[in-house]
Protein backbone atom coordinates (compact mmCIF):
# COMPACT_ATOMS: atom_id res chain seq x y z
CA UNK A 1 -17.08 22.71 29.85
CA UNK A 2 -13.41 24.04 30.76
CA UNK A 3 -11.25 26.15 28.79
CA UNK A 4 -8.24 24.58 28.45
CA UNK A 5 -5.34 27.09 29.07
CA UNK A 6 -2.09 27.63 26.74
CA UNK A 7 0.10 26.26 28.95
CA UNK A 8 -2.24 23.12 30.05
CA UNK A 9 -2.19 22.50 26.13
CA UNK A 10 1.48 22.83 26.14
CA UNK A 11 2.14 20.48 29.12
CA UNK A 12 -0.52 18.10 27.59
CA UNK A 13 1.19 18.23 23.94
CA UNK A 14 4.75 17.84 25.50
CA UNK A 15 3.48 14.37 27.29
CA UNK A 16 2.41 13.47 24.25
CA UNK A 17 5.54 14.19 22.28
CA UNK A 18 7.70 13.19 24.59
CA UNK A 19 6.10 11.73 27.60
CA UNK A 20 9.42 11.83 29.72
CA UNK A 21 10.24 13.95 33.03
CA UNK A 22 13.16 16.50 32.82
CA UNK A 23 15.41 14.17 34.24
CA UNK A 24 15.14 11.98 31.35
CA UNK A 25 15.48 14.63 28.35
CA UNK A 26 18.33 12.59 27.17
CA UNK A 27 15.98 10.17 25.94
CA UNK A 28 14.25 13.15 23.68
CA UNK A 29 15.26 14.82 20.38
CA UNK A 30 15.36 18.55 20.63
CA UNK A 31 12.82 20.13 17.93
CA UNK A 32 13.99 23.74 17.13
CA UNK A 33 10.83 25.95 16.64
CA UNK A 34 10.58 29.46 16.00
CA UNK A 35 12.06 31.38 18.05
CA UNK A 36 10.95 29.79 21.30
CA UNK A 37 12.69 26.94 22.61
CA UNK A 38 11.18 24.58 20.83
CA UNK A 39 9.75 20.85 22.09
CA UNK A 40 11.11 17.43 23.09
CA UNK A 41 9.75 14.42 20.90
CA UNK A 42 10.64 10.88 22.35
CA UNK A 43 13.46 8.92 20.67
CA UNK A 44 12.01 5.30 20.74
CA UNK A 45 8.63 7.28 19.27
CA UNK A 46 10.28 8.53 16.62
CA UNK A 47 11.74 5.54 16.06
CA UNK A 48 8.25 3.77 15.68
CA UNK A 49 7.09 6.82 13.82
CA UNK A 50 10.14 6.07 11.02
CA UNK A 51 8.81 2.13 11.05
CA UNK A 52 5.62 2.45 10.35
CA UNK A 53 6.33 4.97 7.40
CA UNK A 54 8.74 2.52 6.32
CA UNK A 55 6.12 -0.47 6.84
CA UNK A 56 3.56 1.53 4.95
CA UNK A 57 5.02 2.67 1.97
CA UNK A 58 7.20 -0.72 1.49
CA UNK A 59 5.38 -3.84 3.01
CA UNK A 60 2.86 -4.55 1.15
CA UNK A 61 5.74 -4.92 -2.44
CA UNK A 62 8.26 -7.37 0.02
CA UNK A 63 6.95 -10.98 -0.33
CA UNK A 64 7.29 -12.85 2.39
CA UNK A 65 6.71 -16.39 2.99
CA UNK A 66 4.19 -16.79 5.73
CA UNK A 67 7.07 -17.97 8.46
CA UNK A 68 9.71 -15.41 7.76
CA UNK A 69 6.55 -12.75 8.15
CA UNK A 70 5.26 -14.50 11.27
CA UNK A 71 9.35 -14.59 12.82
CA UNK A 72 9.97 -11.10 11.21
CA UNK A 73 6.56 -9.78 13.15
CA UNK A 74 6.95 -11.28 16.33
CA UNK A 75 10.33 -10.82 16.76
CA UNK A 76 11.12 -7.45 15.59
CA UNK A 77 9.03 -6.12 18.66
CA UNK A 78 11.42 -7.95 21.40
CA UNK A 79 14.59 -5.71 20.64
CA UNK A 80 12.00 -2.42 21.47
CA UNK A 81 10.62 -4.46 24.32
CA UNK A 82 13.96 -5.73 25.96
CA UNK A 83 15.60 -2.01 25.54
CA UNK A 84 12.41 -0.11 26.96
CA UNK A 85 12.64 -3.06 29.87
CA UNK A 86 15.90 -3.30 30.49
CA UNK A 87 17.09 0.47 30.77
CA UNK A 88 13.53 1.14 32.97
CA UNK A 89 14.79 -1.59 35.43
CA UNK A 90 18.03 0.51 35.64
CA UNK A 91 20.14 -2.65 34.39
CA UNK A 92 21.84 0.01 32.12
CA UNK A 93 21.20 2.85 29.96
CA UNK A 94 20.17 2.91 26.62
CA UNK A 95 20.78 5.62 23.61
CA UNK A 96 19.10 7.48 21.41
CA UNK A 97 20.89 5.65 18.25
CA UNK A 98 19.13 2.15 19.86
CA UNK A 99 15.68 3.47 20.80
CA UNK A 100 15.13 5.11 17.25
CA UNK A 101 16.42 1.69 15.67
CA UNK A 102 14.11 -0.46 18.26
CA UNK A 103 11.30 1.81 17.64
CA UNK A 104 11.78 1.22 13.97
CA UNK A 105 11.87 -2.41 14.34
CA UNK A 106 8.82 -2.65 17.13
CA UNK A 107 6.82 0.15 14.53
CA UNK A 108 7.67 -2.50 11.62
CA UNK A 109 7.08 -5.61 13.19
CA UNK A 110 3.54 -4.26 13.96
CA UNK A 111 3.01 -3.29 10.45
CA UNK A 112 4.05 -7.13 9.63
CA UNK A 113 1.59 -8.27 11.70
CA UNK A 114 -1.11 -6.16 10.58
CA UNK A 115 -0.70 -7.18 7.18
CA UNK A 116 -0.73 -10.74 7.88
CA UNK A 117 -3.83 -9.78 10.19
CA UNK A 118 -6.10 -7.89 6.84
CA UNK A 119 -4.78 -9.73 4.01
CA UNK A 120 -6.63 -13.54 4.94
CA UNK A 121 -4.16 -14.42 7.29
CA UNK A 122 -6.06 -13.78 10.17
CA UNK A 123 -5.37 -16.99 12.14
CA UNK A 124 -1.85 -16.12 11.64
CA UNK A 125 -1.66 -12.75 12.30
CA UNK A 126 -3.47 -13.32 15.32
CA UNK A 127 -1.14 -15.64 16.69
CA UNK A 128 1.65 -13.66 15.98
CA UNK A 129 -0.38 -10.41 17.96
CA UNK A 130 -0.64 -12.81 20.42
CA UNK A 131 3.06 -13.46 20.86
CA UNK A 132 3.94 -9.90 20.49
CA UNK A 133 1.17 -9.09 23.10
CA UNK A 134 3.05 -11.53 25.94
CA UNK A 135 5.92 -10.04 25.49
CA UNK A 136 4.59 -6.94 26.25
CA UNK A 137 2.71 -8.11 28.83
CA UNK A 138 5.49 -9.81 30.27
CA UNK A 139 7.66 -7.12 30.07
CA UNK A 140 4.98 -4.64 32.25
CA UNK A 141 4.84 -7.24 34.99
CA UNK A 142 8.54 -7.16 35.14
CA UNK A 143 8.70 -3.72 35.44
CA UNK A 144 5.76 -3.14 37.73
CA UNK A 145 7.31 -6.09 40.09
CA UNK A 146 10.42 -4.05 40.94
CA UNK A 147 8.67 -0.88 41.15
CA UNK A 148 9.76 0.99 37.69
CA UNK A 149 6.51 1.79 36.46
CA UNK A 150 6.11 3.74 39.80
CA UNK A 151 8.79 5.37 39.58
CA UNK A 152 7.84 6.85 36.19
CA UNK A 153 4.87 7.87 37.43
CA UNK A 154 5.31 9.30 40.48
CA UNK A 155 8.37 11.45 38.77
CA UNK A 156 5.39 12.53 35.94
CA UNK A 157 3.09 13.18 38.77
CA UNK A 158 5.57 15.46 40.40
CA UNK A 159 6.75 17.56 38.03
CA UNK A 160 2.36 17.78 36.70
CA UNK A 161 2.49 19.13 39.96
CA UNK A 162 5.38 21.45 40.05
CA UNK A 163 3.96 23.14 36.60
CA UNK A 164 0.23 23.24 38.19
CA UNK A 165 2.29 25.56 41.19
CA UNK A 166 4.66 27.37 39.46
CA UNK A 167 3.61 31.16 38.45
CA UNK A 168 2.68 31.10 34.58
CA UNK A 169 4.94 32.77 32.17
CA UNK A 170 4.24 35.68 30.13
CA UNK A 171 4.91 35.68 26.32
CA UNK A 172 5.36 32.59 24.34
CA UNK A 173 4.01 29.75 25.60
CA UNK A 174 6.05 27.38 23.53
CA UNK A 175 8.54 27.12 26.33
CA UNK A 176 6.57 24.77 28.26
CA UNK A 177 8.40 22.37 25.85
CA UNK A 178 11.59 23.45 27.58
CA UNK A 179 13.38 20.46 29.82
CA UNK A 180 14.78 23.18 32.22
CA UNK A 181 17.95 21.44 30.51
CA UNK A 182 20.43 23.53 28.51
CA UNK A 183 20.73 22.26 25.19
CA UNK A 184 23.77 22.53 23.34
């Protein structure tokens, strides 16, 4: 078995958190920590993060009727789905403000549909899974089509590969976090 170095658990952690190349920092939150530079967490993540808090703590006391909950679950996930789709096609650029709120929605929508899914519904909750899952599916063929999920990857792949080459700092490893982006 291989030891897994610092900064290999750094890089792995920050694609977790964040999952976005330098170039697309602006898509991150900052997270001060320590003294180090701290790390990047993903906005839209966050966002779904902050939804399924929400969904968790308050769901199961809102009573909805079976086709506001099967609307409300389906269709909460298109707003994340149409952002993530149309800003990765480069039809325009989304902000942080509207991938924290589609996160939110897409995170609560899912916790909608889950409910529906474990509480007897399960013919309905499946249906509306199966909605939600088109979309999504939809939405990667589009962006495979024109090349976008490429893209992503190959910029991921580049800079995996520009860490792997670069000499390995000394002292705190926390600033493998660090976009190479001054933050203000």
């Amino acid at each position: 078995m291989m030891k897994s170095m610092p900064g290999q658990t750094m890089v792995i952690l920050r694609l977790v958190l964040s999952h976005h190349p330098p170039s697309q920092a602006s898509r991150t939150f900052r997270v001060p920590l320590g003294s180090g530079n701290g790390f990047r967490i993903c906005a839209r993540c966050t966002g779904q993060l902050i939804g399924a808090l929400v969904g968790a703590l308050f769901v199961s006391h809102w009573h909805l009727s079976l086709p506001s909950a099967i609307i409300i679950g389906s269709a909460f996930p298109v707003a994340a789905i149409w952002d993530w789709t149309t800003q990765a096609r480069g039809c325009r650029e989304s902000h942080n403000i509207l991938r924290v709120t589609t996160g939110a929605m897409f995170a609560l929508g899912c916790v909608i549909i889950g409910r529906l899914l474990f509480a007897g519904d399960i013919a309905v909750g499946l249906l509306a899974l199966l909605i939600v899952g088109s979309q999504g599916t939809l939405a990667l063929c589009i962006l495979r089509r024109c090349g976008a999920i490429e893209r992503i990857l190959d910029e991921l792949d580049r800079e995996a590969t520009a860490f792997a080459l670069a000499p390995k700092p000394k002292g705190n490893p926390v600033g493998a976090f660090s976009s190479g982006q001054q933050d203000e």
